[in-house]
Structures are given as structure tokens and as C-alpha cells.
N, C-alpha and C. Protein backbone atom coordinates (compact mmCIF):
# COMPACT_ATOMS: atom_id res chain seq x y z
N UNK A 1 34.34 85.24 165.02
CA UNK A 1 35.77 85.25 164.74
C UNK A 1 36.09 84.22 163.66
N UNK A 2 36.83 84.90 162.70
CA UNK A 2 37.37 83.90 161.66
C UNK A 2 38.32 82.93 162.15
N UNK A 3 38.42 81.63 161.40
CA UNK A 3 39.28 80.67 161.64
C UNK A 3 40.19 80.46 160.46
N UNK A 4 41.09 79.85 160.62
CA UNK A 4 42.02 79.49 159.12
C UNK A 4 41.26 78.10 158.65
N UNK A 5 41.20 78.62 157.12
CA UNK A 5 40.68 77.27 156.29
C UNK A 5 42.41 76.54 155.75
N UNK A 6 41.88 75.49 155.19
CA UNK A 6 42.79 74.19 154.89
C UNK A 6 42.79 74.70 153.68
N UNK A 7 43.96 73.91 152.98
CA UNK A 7 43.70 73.64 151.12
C UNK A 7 42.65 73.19 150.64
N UNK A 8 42.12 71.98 151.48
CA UNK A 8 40.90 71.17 151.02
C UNK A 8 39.39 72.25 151.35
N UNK A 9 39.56 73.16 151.78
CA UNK A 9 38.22 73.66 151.80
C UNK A 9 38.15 74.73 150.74
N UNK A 10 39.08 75.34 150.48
CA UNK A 10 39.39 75.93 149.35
C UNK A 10 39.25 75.52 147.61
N UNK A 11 37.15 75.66 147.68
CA UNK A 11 36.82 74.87 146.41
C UNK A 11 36.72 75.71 145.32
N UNK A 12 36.42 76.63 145.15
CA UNK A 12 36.32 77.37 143.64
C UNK A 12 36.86 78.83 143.83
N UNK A 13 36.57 79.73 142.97
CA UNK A 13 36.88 81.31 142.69
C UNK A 13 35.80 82.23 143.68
N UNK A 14 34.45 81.39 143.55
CA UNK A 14 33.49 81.99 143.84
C UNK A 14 33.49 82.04 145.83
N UNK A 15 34.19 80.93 146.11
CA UNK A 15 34.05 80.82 147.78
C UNK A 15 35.32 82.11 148.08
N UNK A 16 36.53 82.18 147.36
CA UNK A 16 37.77 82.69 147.68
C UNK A 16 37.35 83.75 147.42
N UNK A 17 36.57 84.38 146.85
CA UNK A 17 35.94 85.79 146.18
C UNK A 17 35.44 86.63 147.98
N UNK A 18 34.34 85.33 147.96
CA UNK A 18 33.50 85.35 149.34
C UNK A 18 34.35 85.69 150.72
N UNK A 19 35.04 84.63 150.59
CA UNK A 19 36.04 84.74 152.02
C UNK A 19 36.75 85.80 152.25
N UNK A 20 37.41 86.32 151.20
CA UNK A 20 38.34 87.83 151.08
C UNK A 20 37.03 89.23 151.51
N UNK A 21 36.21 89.08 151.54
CA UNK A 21 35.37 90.47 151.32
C UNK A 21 35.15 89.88 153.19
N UNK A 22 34.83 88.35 153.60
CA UNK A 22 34.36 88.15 155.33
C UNK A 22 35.34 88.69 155.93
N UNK A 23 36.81 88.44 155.49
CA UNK A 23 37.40 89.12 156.28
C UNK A 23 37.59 90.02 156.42
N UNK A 24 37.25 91.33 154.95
CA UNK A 24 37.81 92.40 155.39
C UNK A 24 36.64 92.92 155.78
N UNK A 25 35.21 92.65 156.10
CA UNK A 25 34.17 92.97 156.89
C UNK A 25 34.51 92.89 158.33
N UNK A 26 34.96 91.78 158.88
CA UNK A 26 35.20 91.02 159.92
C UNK A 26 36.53 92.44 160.46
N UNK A 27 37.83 92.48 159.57
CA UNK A 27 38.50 93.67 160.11
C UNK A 27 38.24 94.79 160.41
N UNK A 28 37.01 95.65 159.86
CA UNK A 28 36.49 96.53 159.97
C UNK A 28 35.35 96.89 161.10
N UNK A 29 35.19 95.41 161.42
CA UNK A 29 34.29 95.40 162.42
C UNK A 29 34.57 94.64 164.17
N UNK A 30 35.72 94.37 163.89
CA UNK A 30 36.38 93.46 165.23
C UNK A 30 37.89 94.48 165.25
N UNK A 31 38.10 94.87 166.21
CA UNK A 31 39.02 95.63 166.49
C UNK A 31 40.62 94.82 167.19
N UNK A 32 40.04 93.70 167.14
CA UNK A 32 40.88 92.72 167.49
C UNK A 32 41.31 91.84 166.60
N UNK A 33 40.65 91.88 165.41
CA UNK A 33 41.04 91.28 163.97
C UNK A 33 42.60 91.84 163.15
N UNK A 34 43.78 91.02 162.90
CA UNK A 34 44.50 91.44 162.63
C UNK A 34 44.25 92.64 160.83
N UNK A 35 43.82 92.59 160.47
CA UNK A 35 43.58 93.15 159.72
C UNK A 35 42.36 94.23 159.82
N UNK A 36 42.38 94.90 161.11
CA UNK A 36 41.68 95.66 161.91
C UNK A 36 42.77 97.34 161.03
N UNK A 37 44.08 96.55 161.31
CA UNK A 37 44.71 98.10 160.83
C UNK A 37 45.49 97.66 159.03
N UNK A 38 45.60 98.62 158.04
CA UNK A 38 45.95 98.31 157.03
C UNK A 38 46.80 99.10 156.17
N UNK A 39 47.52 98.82 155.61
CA UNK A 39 48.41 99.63 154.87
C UNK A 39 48.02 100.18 153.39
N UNK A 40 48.72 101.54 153.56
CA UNK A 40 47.23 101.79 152.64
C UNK A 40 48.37 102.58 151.79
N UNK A 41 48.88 102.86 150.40
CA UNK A 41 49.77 103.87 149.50
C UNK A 41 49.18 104.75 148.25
N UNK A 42 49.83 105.26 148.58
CA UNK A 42 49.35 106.88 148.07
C UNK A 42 50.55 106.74 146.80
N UNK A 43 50.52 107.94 145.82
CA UNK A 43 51.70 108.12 144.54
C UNK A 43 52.13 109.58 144.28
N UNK A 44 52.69 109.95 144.40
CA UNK A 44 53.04 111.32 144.50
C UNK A 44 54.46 111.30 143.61
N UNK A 45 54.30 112.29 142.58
CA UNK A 45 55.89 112.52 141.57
C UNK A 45 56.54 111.04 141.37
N UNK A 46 55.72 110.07 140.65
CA UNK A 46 56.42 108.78 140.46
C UNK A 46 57.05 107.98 141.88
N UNK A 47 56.79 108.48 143.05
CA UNK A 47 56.97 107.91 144.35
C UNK A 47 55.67 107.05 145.16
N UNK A 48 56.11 105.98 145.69
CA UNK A 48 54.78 105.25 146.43
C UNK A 48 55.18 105.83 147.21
N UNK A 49 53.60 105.94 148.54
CA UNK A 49 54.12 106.71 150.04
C UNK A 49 52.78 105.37 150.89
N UNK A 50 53.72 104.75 151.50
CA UNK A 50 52.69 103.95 152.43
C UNK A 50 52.95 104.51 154.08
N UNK A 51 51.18 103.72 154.48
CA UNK A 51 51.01 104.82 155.95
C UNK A 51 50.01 103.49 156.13
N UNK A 52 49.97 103.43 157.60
CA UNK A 52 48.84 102.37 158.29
C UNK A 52 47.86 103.09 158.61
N UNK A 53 46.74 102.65 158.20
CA UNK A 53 45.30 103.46 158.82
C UNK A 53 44.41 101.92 159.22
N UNK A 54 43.44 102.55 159.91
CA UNK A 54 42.75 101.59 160.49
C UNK A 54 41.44 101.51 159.32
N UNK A 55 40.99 100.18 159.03
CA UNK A 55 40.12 99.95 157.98
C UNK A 55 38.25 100.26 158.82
N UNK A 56 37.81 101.14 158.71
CA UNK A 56 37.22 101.40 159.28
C UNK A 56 35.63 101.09 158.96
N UNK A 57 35.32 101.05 157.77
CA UNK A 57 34.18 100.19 157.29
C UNK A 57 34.36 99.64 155.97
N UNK A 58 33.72 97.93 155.78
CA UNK A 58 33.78 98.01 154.57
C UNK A 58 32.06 97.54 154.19
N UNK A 59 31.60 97.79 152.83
CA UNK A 59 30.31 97.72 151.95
C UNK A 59 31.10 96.40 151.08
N UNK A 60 30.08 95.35 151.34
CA UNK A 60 31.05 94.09 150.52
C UNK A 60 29.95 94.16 149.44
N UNK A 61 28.97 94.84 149.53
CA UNK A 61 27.96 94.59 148.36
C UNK A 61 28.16 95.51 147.15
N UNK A 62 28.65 96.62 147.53
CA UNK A 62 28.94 97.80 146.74
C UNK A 62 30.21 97.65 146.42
N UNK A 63 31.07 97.23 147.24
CA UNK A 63 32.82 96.91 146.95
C UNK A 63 33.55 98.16 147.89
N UNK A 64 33.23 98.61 148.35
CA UNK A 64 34.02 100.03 148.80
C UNK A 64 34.25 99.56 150.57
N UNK A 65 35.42 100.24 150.92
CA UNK A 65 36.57 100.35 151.57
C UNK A 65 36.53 101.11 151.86
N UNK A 66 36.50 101.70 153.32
CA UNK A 66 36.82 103.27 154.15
C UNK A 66 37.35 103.52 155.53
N UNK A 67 38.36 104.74 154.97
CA UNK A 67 39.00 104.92 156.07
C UNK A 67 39.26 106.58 156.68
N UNK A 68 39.34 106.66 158.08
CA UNK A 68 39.42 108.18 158.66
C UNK A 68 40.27 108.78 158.54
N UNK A 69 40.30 109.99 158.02
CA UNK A 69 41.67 110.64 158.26
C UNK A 69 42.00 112.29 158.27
N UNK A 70 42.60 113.12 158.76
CA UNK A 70 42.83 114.52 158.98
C UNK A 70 43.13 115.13 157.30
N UNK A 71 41.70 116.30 157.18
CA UNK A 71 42.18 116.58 155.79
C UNK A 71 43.09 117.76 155.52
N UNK A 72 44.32 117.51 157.22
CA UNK A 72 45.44 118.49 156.52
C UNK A 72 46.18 117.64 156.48
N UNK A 73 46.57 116.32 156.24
CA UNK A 73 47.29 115.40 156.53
C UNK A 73 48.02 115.66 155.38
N UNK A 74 49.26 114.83 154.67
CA UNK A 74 50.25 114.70 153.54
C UNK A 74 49.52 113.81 152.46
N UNK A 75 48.69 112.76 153.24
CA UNK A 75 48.13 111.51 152.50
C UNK A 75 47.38 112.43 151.61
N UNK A 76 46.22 113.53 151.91
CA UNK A 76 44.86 114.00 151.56
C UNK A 76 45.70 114.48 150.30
N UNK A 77 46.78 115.37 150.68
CA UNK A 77 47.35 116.01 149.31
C UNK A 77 47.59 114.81 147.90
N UNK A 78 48.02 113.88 148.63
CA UNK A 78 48.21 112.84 147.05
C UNK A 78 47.00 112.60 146.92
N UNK A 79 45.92 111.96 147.73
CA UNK A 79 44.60 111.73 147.51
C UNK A 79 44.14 112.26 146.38
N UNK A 80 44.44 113.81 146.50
CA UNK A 80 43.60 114.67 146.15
C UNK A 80 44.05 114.96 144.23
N UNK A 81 45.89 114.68 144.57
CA UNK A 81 46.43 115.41 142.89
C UNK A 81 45.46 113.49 142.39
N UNK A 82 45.82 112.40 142.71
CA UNK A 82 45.88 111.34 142.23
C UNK A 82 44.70 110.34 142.68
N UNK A 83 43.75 110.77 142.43
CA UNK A 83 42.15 109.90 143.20
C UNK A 83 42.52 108.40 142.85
N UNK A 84 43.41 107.72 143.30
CA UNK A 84 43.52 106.53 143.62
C UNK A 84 44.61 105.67 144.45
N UNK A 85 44.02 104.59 145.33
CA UNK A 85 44.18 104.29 146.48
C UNK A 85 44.45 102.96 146.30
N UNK A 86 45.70 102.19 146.96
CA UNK A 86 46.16 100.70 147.14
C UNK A 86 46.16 100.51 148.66
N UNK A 87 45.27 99.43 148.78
CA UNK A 87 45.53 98.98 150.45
C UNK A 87 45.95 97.33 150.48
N UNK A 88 46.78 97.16 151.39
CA UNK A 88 47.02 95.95 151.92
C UNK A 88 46.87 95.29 153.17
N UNK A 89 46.23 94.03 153.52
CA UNK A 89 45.74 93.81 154.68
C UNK A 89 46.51 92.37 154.75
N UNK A 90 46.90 92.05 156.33
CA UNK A 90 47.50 90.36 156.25
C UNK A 90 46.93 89.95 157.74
N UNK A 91 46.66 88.83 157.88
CA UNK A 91 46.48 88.51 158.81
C UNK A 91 47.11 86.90 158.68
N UNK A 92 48.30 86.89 159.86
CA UNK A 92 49.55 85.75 159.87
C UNK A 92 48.09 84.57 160.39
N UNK A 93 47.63 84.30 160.74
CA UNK A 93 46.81 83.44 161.70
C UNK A 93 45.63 82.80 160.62
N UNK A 94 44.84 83.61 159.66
CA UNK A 94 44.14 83.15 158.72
C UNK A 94 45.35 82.93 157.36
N UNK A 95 46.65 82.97 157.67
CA UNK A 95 47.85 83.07 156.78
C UNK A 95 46.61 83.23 154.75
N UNK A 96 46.48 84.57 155.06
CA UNK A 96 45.92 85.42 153.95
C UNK A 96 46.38 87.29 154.15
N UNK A 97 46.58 87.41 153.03
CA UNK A 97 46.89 89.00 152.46
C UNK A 97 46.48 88.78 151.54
N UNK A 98 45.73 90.05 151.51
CA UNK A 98 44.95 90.60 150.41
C UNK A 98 45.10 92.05 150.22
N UNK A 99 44.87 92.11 148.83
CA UNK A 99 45.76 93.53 148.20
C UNK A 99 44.46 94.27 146.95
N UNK A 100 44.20 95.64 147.37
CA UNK A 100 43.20 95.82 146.67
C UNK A 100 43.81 97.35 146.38
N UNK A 101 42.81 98.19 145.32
CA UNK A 101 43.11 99.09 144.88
C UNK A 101 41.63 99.68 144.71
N UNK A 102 41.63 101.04 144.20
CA UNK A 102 40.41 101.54 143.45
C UNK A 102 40.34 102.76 143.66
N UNK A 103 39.22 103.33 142.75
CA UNK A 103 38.94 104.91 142.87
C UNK A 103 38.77 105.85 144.11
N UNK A 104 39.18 106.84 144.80
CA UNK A 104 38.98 107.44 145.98
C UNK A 104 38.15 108.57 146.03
N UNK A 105 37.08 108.49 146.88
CA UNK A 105 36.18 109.77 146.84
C UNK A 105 36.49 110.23 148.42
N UNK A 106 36.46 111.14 148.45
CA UNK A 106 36.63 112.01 149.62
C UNK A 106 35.42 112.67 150.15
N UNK A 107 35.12 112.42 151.78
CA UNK A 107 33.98 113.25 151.83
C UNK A 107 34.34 114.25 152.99
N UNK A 108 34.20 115.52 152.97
CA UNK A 108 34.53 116.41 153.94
C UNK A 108 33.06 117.09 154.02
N UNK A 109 32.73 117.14 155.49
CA UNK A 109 31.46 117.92 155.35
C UNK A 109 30.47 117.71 155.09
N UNK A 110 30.31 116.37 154.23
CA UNK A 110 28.72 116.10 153.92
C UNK A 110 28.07 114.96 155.37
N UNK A 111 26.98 113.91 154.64
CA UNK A 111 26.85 113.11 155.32
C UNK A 111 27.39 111.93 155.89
N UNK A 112 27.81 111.61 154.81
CA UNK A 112 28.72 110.26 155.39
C UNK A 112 29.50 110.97 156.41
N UNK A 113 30.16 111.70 156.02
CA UNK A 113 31.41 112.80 157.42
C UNK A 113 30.77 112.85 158.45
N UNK A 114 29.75 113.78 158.48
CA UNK A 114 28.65 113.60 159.87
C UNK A 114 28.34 112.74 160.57
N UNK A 115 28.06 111.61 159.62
CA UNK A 115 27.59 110.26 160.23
C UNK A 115 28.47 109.46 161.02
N UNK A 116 29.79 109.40 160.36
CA UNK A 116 31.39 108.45 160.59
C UNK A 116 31.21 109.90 161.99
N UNK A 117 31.68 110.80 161.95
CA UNK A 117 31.87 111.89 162.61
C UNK A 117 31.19 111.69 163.73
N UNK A 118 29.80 111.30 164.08
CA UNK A 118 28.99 111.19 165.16
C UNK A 118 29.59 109.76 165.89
N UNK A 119 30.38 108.74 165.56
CA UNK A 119 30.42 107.60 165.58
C UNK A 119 32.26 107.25 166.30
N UNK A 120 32.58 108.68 166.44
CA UNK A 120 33.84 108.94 166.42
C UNK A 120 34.15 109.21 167.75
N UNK A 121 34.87 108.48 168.80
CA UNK A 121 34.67 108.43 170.61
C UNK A 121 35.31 109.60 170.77
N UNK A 122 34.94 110.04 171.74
CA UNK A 122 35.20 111.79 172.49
C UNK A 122 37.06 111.09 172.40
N UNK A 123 37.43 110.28 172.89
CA UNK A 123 39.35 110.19 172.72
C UNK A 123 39.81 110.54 171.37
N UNK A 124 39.21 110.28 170.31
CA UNK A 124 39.81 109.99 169.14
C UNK A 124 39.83 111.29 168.22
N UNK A 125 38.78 112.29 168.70
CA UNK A 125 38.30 113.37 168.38
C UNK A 125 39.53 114.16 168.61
N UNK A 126 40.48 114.33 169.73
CA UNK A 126 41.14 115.16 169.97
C UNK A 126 42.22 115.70 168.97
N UNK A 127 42.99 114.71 168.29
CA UNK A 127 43.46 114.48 167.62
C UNK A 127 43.15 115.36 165.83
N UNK A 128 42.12 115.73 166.05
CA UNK A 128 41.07 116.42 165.17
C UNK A 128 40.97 118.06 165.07
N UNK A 129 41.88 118.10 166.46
CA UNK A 129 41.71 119.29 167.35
C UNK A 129 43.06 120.14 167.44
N UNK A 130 43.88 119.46 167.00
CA UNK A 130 45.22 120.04 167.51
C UNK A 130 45.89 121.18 166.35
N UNK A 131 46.12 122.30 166.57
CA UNK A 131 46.47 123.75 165.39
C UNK A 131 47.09 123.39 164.77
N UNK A 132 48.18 122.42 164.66
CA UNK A 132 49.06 122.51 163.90
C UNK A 132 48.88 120.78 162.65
N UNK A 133 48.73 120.97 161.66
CA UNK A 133 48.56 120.04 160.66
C UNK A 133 49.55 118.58 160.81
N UNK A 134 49.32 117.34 160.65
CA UNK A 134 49.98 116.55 161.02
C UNK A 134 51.36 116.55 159.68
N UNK A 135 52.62 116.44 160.07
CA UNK A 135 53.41 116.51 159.09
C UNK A 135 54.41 117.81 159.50
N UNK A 136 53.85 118.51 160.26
CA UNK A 136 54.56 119.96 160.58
C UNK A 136 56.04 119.51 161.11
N UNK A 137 57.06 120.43 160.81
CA UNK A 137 58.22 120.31 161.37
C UNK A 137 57.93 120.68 162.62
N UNK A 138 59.08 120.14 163.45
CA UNK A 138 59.18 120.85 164.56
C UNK A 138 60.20 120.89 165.65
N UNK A 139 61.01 122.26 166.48
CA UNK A 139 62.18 122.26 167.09
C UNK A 139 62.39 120.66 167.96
N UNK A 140 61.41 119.63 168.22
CA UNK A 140 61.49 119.30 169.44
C UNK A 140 60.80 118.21 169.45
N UNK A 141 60.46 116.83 169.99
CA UNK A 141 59.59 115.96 170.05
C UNK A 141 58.14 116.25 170.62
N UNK A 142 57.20 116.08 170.15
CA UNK A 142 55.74 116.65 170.79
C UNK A 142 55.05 115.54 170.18
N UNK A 143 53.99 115.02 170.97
CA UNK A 143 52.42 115.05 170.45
C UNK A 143 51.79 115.52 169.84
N UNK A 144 52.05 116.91 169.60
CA UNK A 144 50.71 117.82 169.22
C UNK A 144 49.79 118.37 170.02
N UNK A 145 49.95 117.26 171.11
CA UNK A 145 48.68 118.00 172.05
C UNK A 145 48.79 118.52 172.82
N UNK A 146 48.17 119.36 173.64
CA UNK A 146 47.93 120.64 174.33
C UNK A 146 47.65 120.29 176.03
N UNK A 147 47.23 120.82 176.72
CA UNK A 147 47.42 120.31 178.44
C UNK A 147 45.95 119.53 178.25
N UNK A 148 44.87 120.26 177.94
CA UNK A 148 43.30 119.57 177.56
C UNK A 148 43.48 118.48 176.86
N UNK A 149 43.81 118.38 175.99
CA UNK A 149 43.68 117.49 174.83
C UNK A 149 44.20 115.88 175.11
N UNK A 150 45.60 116.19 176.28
CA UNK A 150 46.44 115.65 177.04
C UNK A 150 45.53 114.78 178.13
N UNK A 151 44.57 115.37 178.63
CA UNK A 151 44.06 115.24 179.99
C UNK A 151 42.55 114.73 179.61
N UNK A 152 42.24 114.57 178.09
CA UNK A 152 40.87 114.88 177.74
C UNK A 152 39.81 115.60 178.50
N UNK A 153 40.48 117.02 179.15
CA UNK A 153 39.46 117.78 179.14
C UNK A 153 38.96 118.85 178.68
N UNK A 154 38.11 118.10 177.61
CA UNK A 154 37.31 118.92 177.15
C UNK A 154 36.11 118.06 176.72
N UNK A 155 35.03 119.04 176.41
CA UNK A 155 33.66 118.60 176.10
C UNK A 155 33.51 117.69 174.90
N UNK A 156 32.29 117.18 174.45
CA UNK A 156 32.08 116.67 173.55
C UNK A 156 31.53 117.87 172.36
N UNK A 157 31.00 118.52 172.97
CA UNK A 157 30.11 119.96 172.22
C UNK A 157 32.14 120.79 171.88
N UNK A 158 32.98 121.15 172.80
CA UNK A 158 33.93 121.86 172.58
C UNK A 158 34.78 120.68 171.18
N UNK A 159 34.82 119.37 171.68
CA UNK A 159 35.36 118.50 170.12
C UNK A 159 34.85 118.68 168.71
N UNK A 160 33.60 119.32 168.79
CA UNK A 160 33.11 119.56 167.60
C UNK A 160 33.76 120.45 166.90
N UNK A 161 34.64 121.24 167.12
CA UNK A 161 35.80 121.91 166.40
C UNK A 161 36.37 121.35 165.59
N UNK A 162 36.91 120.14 165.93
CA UNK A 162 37.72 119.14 164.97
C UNK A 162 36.82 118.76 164.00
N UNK A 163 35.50 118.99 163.88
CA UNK A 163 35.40 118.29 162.50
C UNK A 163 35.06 118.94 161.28
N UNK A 164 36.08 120.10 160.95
CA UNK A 164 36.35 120.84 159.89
C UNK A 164 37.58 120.33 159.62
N UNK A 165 38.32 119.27 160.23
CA UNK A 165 39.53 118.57 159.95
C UNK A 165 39.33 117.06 159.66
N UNK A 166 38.21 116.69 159.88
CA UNK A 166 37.93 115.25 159.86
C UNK A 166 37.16 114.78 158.70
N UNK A 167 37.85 113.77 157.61
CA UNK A 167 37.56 113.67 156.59
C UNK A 167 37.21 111.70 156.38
N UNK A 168 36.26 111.37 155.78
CA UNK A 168 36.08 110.19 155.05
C UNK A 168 36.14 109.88 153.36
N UNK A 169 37.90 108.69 153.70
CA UNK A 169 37.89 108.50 152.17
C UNK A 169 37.46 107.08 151.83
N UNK A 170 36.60 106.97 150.93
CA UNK A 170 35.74 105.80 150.23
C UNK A 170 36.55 105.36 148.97
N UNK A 171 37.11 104.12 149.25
CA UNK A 171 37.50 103.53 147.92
C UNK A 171 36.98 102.56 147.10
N UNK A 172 36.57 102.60 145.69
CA UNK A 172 35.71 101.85 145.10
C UNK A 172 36.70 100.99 144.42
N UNK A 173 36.82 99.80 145.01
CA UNK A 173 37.67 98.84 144.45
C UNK A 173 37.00 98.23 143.44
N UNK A 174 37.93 98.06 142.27
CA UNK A 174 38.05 97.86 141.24
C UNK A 174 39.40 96.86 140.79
N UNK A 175 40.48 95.61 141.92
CA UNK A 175 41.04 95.13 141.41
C UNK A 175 41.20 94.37 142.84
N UNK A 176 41.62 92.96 143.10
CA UNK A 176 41.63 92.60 144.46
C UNK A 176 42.41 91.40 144.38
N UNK A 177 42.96 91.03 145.13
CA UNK A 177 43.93 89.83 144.90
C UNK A 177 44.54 88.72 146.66
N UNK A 178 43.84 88.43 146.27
CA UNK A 178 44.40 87.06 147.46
C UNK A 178 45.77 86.38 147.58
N UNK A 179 46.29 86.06 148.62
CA UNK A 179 47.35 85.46 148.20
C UNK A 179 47.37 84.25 150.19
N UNK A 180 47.45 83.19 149.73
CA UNK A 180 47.10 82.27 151.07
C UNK A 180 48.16 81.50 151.02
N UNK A 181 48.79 81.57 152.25
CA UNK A 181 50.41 80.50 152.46
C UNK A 181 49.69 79.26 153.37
N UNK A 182 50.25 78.65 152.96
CA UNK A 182 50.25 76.87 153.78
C UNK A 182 51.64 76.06 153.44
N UNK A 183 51.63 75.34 153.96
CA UNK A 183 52.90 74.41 154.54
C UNK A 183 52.33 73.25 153.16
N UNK A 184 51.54 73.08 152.74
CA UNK A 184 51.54 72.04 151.59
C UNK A 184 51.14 73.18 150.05
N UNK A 185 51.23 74.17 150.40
CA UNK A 185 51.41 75.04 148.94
C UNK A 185 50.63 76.36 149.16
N UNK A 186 51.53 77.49 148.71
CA UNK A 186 50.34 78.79 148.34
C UNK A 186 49.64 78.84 147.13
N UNK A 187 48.53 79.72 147.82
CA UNK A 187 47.51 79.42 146.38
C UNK A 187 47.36 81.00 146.12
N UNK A 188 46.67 81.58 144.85
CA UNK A 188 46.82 82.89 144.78
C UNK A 188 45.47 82.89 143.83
N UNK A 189 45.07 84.16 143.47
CA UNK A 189 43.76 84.31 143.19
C UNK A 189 43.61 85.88 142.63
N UNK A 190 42.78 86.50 141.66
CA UNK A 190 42.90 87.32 141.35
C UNK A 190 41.54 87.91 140.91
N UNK A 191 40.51 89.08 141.23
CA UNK A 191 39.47 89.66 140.99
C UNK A 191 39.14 91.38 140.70
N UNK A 192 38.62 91.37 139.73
CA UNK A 192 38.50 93.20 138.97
C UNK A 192 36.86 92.85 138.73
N UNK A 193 36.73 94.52 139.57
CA UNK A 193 35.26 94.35 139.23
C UNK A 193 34.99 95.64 138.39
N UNK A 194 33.47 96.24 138.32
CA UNK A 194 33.06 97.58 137.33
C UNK A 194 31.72 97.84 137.98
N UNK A 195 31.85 98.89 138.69
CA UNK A 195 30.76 99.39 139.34
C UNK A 195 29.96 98.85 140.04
N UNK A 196 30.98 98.24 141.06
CA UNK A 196 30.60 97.53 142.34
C UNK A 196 30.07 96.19 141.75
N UNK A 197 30.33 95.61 140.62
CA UNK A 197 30.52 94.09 140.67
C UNK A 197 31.58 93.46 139.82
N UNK A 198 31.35 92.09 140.36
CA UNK A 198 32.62 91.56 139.68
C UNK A 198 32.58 91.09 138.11
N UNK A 199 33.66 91.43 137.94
CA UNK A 199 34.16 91.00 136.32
C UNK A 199 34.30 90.39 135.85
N UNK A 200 35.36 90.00 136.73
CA UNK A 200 36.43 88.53 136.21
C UNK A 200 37.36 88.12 137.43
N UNK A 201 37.78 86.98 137.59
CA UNK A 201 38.49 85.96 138.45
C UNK A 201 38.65 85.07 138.10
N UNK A 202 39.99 84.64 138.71
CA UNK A 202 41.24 83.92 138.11
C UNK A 202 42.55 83.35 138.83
N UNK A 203 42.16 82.67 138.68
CA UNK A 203 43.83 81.60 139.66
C UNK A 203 45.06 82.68 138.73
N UNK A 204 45.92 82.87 139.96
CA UNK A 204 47.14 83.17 139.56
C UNK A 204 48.40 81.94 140.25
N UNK A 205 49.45 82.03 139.58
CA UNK A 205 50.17 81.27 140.22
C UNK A 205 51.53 82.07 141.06
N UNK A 206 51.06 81.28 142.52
CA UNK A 206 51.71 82.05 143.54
C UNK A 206 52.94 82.28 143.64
């Protein structure tokens, strides 16, 4: 579990570089990490559209960012006109947000899908499962879900239905930015990389 650092431990570009990628490893991998869930915006007709998804793995060596999601969803459609992705993560307690962006690849169907897909708990699956696309109007307040789906009963072999709906999007960040509050000053920080390494970094002023 991460702890909050001081001003004084906060020595160069190269540690703040470091620390931003532990945590968002650390969110992706502790479900109890506030930055476990993240806000993530999409662009559609000159409009931002933000939505919380859960940060579900990150590659700190490669730079990429991934998260689950239904590919009848509203998000997949901007995904899809506009292959690029802004996420934001905060966690009040390490008092850090961090704000990243980058290219979006989508995987439906291949391996990575399979793999994330196998890794995916019989609860979460259901959701995967339900006829009607998330976003649908409807006369009435619902779930979506069905008396089974409700009750989780159904199989693990019968969940395998859902994953002609279950999609992994990979973002290759390419711009990243820190921003750390304290009671004796915020500090701010700024990093762009090019094919999974870094570029350039740079104090900004907060």
C-alpha cells in the first residue's frame, strides 16, 4: 500500500515520473486503492463525454492503460469514430491526480479479450449477458437483468455468451501530468512519451 510522500521527498522529474506509473500500477492492482476506479472521456461532435470505469491493468514499461467494457456501449461508438482516450485518476490520501491521454486500440475477440475474458468472475460476466445494449431507452426503471442473471443462476459455460459483447480497450499514453496538493505548496509536473518511452519532462507551475 502506498503512503503519501512530503515536499522534501519529492527530488527530481525522474522519481515523480516513477511514482505516477506505482500508483497507477498499485490502482489497477489493489481494488481498494482509490484510484482503483477512473474517469475516463471520450469526444464526440466537438462534445467531451466522461464515464467512470475501473482501471483494470496497467504495463508501466510499455506505457499502456486498460480498461473493460461492453462493445455495444455509447463509449465504444466515440472510441471507435475518434481512437483517442483521456483518463483521470485522484487519490485524496496520496493528495495526487494524475491525468493522461493516448492512442486507443480496441480488442474484441482476439487474445488479450480471451485472456482479460478468462480473468473475468462468473458475477461480472452477467452484465455481458443482458439483450438489450447499455444506453437503451426505456418505459421504466430496470437493471437490465433478467430473473437468472438477478439470482446468478447460471453457468459459467452458459456466461460464455457474453463474450461477443466483451471488449478490451488499450491506451498508449503518450502525454501524462501530475498534479500533488500539500498545505506548504502544490507542485505540478508534466511527461509525453513516443512509443512507449519517455520524451520529455518538465515542472509546470501549479
Amino acid at each position: 500500500m502506498l503512503l503519501p510522500i512530503e515536499p522534501e521527498q519529492i527530488i527530481d522529474l525522474p522519481f515523480v515520473e516513477s511514482l505516477c506509473w506505482e500508483m497507477l500500477v498499485e490502482g489497477a492492482t489493489n481494488r481498494k486503492s482509490a484510484m482503483h476506479q477512473a474517469v475516463i472521456s471520450t469526444a464526440k461532435d466537438n462534445r467531451a463525454f466522461m464515464r467512470t470505469v475501473v482501471l483494470r491493468r496497467v504495463d508501466a514499461g510499455s506505457k499502456k492503460i486498460y480498461l473493460h467494457t461492453d462493445n455495444r456501449s455509447k463509449k465504444m461508438e466515440d472510441i471507435n469514430r475518434n481512437e483517442h482516450l483521456s483518463w483521470l485518476v485522484y487519490d485524496q490520501t496520496l493528495r495526487a491526480q494524475i491525468r493522461l491521454s493516448g492512442h486507443a486500440i480496441v480488442h474484441h475477440l482476439d487474445a488479450l479479450c480471451n485472456e482479460q475474458w478468462a480473468k473475468t468472475g462468473h458475477h461480472s460476466r452477467r452484465y455481458y449477458m443482458t439483450d438489450q445494449p447499455p444506453s437503451t431507452e426505456l418505459d421504466q426503471p430496470s437493471t437490465g437483468l433478467n430473473e437468472a442473471l438477478t439470482a446468478f443462476d447460471y453457468s459459467i459455460e452458459e456466461s460464455e455468451s457474453g463474450f461477443q459483447h466483451f471488449v478490451v480497450v488499450e491506451t498508449c499514453i503518450d502525454w501524462m501530468e501530475w498534479y500533488y496538493t500539500h498545505s506548504k505548496g502544490n507542485q505540478r509536473a508534466g511527461f509525453t512519451y513516443s512509443d512507449g518511452s519517455l520524451s520529455s519532462a518538465t515542472w509546470l507551475m501549479p
